[in-house]
Protein backbone atom coordinates (compact mmCIF):
# COMPACT_ATOMS: atom_id res chain seq x y z
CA UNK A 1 91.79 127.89 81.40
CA UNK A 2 90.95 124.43 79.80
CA UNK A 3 89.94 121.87 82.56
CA UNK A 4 90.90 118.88 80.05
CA UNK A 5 91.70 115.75 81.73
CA UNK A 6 94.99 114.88 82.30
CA UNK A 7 96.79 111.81 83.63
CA UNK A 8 97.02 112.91 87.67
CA UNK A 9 98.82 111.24 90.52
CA UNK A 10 96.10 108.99 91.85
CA UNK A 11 95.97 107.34 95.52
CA UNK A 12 95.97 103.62 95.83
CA UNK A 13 93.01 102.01 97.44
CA UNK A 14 95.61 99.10 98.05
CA UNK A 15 97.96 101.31 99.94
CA UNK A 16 95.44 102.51 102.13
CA UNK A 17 93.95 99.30 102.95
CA UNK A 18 97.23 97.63 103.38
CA UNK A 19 100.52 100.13 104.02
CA UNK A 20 99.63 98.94 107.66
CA UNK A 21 100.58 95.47 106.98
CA UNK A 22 103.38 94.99 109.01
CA UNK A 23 102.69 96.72 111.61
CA UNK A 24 102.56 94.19 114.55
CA UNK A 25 98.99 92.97 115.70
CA UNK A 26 96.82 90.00 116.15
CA UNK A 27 94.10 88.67 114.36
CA UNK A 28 91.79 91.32 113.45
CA UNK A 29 91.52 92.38 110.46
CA UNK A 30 89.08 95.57 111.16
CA UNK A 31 90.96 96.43 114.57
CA UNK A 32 88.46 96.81 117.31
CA UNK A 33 87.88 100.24 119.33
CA UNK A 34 90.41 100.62 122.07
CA UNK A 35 90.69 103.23 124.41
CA UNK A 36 93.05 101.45 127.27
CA UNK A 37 95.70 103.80 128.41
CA UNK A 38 98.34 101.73 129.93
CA UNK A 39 99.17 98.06 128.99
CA UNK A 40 100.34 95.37 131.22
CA UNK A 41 103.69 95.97 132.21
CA UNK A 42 106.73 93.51 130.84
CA UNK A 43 108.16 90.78 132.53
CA UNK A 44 111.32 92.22 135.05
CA UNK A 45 113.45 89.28 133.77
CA UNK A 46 113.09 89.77 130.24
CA UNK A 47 115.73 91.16 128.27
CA UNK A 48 115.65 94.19 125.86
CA UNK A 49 111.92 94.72 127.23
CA UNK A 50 111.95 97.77 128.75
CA UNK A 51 111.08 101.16 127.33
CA UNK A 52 114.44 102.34 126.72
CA UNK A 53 114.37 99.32 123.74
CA UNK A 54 111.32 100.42 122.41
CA UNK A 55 111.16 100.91 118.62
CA UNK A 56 108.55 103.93 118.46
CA UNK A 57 108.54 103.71 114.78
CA UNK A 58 107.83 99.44 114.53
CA UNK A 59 106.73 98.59 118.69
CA UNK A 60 106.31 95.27 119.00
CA UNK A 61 104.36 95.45 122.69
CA UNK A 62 103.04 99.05 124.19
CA UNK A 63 103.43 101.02 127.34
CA UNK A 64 101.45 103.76 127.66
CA UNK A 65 99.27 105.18 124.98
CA UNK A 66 101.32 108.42 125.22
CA UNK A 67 104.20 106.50 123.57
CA UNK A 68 102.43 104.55 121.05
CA UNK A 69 99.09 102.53 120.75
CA UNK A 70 98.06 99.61 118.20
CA UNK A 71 95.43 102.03 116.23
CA UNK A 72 97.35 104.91 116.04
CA UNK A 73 100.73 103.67 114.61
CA UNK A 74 98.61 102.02 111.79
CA UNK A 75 97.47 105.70 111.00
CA UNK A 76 100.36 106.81 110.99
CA UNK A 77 102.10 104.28 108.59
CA UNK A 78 99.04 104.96 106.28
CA UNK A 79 99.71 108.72 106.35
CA UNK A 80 103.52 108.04 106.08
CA UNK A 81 103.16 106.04 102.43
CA UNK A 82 100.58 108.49 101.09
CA UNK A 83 102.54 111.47 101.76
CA UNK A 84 105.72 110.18 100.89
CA UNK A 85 108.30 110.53 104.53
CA UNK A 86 107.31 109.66 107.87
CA UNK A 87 104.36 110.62 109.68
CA UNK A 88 103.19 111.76 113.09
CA UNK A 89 100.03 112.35 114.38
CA UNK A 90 98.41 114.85 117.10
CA UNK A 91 95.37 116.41 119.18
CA UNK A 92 94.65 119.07 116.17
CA UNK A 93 95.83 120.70 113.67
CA UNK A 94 96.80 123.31 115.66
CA UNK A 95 98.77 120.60 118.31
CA UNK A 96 100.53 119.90 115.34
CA UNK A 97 101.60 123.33 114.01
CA UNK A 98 103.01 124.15 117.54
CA UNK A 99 104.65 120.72 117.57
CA UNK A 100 106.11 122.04 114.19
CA UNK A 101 107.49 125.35 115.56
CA UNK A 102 109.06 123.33 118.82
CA UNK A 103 111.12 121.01 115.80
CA UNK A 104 112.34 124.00 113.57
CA UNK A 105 113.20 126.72 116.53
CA UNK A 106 112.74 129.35 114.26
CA UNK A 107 114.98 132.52 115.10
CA UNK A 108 112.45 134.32 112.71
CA UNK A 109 109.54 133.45 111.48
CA UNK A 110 108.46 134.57 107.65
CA UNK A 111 104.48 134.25 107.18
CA UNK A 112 101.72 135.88 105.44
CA UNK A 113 97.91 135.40 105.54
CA UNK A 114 96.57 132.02 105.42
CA UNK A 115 94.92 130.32 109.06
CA UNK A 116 94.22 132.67 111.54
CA UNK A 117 94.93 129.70 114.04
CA UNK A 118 98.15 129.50 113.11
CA UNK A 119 99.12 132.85 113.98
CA UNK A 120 97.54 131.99 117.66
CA UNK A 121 99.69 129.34 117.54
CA UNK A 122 102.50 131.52 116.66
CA UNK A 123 101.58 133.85 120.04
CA UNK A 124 101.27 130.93 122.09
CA UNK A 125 104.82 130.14 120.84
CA UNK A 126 106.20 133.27 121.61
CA UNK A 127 104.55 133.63 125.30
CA UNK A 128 106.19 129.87 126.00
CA UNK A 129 109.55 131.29 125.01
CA UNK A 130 108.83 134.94 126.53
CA UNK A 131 110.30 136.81 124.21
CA UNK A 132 109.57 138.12 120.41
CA UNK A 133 110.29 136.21 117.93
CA UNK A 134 110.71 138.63 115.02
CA UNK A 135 107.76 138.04 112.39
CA UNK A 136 108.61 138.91 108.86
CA UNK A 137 106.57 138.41 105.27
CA UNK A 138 107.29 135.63 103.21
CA UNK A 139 108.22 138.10 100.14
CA UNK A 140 111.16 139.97 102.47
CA UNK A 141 114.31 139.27 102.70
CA UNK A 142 115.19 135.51 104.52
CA UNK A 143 118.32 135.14 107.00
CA UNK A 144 119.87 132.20 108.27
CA UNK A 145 117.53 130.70 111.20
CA UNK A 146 114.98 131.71 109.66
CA UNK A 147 111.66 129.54 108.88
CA UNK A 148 108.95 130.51 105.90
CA UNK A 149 105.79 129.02 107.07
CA UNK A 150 103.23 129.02 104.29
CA UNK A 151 99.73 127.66 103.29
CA UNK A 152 98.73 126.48 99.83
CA UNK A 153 96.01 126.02 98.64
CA UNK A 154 95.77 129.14 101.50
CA UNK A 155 92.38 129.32 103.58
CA UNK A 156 90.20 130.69 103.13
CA UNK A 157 90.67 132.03 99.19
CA UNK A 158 91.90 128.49 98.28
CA UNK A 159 94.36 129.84 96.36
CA UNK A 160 98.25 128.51 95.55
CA UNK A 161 101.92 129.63 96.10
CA UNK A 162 104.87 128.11 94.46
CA UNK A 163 106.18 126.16 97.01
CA UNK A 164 109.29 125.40 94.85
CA UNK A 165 110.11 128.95 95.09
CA UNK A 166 109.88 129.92 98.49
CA UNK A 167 111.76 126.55 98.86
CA UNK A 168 114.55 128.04 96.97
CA UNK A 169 114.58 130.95 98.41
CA UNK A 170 114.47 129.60 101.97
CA UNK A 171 117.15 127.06 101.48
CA UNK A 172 119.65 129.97 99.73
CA UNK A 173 120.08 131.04 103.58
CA UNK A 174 120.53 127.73 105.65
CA UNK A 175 116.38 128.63 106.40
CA UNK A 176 113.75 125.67 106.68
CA UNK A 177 110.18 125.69 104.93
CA UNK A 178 107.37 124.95 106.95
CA UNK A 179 104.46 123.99 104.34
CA UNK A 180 100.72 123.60 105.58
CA UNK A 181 99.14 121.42 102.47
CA UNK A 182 95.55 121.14 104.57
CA UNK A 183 93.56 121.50 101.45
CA UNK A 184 96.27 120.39 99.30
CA UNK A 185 95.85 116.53 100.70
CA UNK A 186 97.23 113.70 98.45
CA UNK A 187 96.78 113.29 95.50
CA UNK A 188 96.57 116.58 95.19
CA UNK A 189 100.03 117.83 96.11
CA UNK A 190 103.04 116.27 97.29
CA UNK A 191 105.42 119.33 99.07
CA UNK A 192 108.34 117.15 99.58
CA UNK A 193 108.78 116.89 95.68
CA UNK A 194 108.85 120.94 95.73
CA UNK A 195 111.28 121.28 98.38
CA UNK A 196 109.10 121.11 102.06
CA UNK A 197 111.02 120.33 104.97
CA UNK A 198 108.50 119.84 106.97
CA UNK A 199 104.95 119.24 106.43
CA UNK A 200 101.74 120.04 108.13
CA UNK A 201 98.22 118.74 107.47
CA UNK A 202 95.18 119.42 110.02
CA UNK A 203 93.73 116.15 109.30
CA UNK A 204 90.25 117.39 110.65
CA UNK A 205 89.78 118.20 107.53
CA UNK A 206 90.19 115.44 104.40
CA UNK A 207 92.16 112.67 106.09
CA UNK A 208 89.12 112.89 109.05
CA UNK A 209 86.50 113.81 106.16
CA UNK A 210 83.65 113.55 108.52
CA UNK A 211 83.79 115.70 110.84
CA UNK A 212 83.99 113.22 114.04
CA UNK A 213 87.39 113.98 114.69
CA UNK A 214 89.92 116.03 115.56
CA UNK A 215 93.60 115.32 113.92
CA UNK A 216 96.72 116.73 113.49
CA UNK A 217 99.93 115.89 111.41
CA UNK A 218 103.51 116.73 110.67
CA UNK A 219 105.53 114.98 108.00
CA UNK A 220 108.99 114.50 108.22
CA UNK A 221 111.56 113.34 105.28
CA UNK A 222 113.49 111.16 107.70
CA UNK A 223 113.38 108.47 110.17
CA UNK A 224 115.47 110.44 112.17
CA UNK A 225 113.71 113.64 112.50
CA UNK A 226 110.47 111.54 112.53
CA UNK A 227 112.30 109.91 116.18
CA UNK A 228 112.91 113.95 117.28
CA UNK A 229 109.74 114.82 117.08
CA UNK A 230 107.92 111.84 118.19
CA UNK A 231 110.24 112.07 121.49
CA UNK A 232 108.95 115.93 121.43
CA UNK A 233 105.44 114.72 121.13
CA UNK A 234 105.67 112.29 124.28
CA UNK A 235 106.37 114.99 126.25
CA UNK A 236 104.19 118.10 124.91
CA UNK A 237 101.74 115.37 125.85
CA UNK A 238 99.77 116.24 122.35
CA UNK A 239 99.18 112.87 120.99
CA UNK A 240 95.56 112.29 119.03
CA UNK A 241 93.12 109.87 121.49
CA UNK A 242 92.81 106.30 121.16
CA UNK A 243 89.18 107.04 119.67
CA UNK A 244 89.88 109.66 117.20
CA UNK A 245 92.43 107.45 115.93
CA UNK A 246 89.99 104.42 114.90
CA UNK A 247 88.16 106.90 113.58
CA UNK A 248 90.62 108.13 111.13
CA UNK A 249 91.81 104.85 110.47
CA UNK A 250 88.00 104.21 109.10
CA UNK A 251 88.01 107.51 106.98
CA UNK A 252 92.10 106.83 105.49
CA UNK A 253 90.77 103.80 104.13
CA UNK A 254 88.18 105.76 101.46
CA UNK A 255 90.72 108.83 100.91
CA UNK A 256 91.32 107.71 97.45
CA UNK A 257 87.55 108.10 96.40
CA UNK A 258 86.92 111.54 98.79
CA UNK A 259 89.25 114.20 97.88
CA UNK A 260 89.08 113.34 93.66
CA UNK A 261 85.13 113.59 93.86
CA UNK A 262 85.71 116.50 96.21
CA UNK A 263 88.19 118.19 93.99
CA UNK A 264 86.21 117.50 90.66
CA UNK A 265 82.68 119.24 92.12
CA UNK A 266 84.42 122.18 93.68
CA UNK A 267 85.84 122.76 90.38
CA UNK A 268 83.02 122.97 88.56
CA UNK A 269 81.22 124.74 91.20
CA UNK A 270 84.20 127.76 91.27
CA UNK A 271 84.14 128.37 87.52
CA UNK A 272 80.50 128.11 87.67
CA UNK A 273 80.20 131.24 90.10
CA UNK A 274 83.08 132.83 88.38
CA UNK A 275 80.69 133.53 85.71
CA UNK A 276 78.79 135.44 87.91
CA UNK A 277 81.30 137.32 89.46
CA UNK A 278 81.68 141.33 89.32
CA UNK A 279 77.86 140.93 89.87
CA UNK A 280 77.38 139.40 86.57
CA UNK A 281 74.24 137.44 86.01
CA UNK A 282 74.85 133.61 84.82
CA UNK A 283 73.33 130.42 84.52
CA UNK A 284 70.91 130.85 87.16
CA UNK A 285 72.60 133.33 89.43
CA UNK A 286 71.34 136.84 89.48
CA UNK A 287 73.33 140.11 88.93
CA UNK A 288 75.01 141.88 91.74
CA UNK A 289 75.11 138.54 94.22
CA UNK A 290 79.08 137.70 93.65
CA UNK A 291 81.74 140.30 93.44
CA UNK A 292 84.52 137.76 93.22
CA UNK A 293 85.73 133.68 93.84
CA UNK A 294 89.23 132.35 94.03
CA UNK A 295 90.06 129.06 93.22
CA UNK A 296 93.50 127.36 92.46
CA UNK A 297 92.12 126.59 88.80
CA UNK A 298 91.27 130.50 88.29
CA UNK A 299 94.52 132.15 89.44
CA UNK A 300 96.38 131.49 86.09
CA UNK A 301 100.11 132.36 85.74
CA UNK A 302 101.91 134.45 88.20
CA UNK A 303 104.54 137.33 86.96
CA UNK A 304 107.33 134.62 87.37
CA UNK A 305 105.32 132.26 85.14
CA UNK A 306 104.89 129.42 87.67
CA UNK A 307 101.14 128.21 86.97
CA UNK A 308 98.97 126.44 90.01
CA UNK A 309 98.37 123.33 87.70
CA UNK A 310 102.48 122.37 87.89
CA UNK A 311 102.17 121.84 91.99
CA UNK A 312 98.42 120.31 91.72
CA UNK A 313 99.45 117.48 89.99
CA UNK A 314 96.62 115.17 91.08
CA UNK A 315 93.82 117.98 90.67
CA UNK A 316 92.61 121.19 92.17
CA UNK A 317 91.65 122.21 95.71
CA UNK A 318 87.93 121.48 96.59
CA UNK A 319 87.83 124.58 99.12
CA UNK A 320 87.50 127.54 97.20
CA UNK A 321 86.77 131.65 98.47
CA UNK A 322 83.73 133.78 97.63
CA UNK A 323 82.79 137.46 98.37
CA UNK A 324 79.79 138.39 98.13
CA UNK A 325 78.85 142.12 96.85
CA UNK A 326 77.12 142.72 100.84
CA UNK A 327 77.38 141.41 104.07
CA UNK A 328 73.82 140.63 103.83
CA UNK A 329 74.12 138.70 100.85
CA UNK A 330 77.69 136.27 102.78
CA UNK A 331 75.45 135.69 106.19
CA UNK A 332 72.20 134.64 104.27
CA UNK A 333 74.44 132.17 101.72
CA UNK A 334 75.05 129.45 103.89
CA UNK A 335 71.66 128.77 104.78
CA UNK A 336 70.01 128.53 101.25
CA UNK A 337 72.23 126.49 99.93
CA UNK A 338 70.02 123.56 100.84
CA UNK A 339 67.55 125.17 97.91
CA UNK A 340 70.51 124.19 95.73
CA UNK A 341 71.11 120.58 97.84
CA UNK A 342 75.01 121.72 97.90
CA UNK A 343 75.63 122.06 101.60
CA UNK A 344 74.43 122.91 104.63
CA UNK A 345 75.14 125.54 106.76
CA UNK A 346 77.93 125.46 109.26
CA UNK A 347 79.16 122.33 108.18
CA UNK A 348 83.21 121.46 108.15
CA UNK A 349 85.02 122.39 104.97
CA UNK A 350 86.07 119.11 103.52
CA UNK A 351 83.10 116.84 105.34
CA UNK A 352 81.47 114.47 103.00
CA UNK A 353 78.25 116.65 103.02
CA UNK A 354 80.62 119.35 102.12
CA UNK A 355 81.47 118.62 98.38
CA UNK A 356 80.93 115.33 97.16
């Protein structure tokens, strides 16, 4: 496959240094650390003050950082501009996938592969409710109620599916499609333009970038269903901290010049040991070390015809899959990879010592 460059979606540096604007604040311009929990309380005589008239969306004073907080609705406006609807934040990644099922109420659930988390978070689901909820692929047949829930790029192969298609295919039955674009972050992939109702990012990974934080996110299309699931959020009690939110503040502000450098090396890097798979020597890397890698760029068309590249629009995944041809040869890999200065072992997928 030709890796020719192509004009790409690109993120703005000026949107994420600014999309915050008018959110309401004082002075600062770099908004200090602040980890109060409640704020001083309004004034009993003032009218339209209390927290019935609260705008969670726009809040122009705070209660209780449970509701909303200065540094954490400026994330969230960021995240809301770059990914195109209205954006939430939580705990983890995981805080926000059960957030995600609590929204759609799934009477079935279609899923295959991807996060193993997420089908712990499916279990937990099911114990809340005490009862089954029926699990199904996302190739069989859909019925009304139903929610596909699927991962792409999918961890850990990094490979994509056709969100436009299950999309379709959801939607023919009255179903909703539950899309986890993790290490599909903007500019890589937008899910709403393919049909996503509801999108889910562990920002851990690329919005964090450093691997300081813990994040999660659901993105809705509306104002409306961004207000339902903020007012589920209050209560689940699974907001992100005051902290973690400065923190991701600080990283959203350099997305634009992470994921492309990210997504450029691990490019290069996947068709690099492609060469070597099926134990082939190449370029450095001895025979019988790599039976296979997966990458976005690699998987080519599909018996339908879709083709990876028409989703990735703003360039391909920088987490890609390797199997070694021995266990031996996968637990000894992480921690020589310093001989090559690529990573380091046990670091987070996505960090900036990660791929950049």
């Amino acid at each position: 496959m030709s890796l020719k460059e192509t004009k790409k979606p690109t993120l703005s540096g000026t949107d994420l240094l600014h999309a915050d604007e008018d959110v309401p604040k004082g002075l600062e311009v770099s908004p200090s650390i602040s980890v109060t929990t409640t704020f001083r309380a309004p004034r009993p005589w003032s009218e339209n003050d209390g927290l019935k008239d609260m705008d969670p969306w726009n809040p122009d004073r705070h209660v209780y950082s449970r509701y909303t907080q200065d540094v954490s609705t400026r994330v969230e406006r960021i995240l809301s501009k770059i990914n195109q609807g209205y954006a939430l934040t939580y705990a983890s990644g995981l805080a926000s996938a059960y957030a995600g099922l609590v929204f759609l109420n799934p009477k079935r659930i279609a899923i295959t592969g991807g996060y193993h988390g997420c089908h712990m978070v499916i279990e937990m689901y099911q114990r809340s409710r005490n009862e089954t909820i029926p699990l199904i692929g996302i190739d069989d047949e859909f019925q009304p109620g139903d929610v596909c829930w699927i991962e792409t790029p999918e961890n850990p192969k990094g490979e994509s599916k056709s969100i436009q298609y299950y999309a379709d295919r959801i939607h023919a039955v009255g179903g909703k499609l539950f899309v986890d674009a993790t290490f599909g972050p903007p500019p890589l992939q937008y899910p709403f333009k393919w049909g996503a109702d509801l999108i889910m990012h562990s920002g851990t990974k690329y919005f964090g970038g450093h691997s300081d934080l813990l994040c999660g996110v659901l993105v809705t299309k509306t104002r409306e269903e961004w207000n339902q699931i903020w007012y589920m959020r209050t209560f689940l009690g699974s907001m992100m901290g005051s902290l973690e939110a400065w923190l991701l503040l600080r990283s959203l502000r350099t997305l634009h010049l992470r994921v492309p450098r990210q997504s450029e090396t691990a490019t290069k890097l996947a068709h690099w040991l492609h060469k070597a798979s099926n134990g082939k020597a190449a370029e450095g890397i001895p025979a019988g070390l790599i039976d296979t890698v997966w990458h976005s760029s690699l998987q080519g068309k599909d018996a339908r015809g879709w083709e990876p590249s028409q989703q990735m629009e703003g360039g391909w995944n920088a987490t890609f899959g390797i199997l070694m041809t021995s266990t031996e040869y996968a637990s000894l890999l992480p921690h020589n990879l310093n001989v090559l200065r690529l990573t380091r072992a046990q670091i987070h997928v996505s960090c900036v010592s990660a791929l950049a």
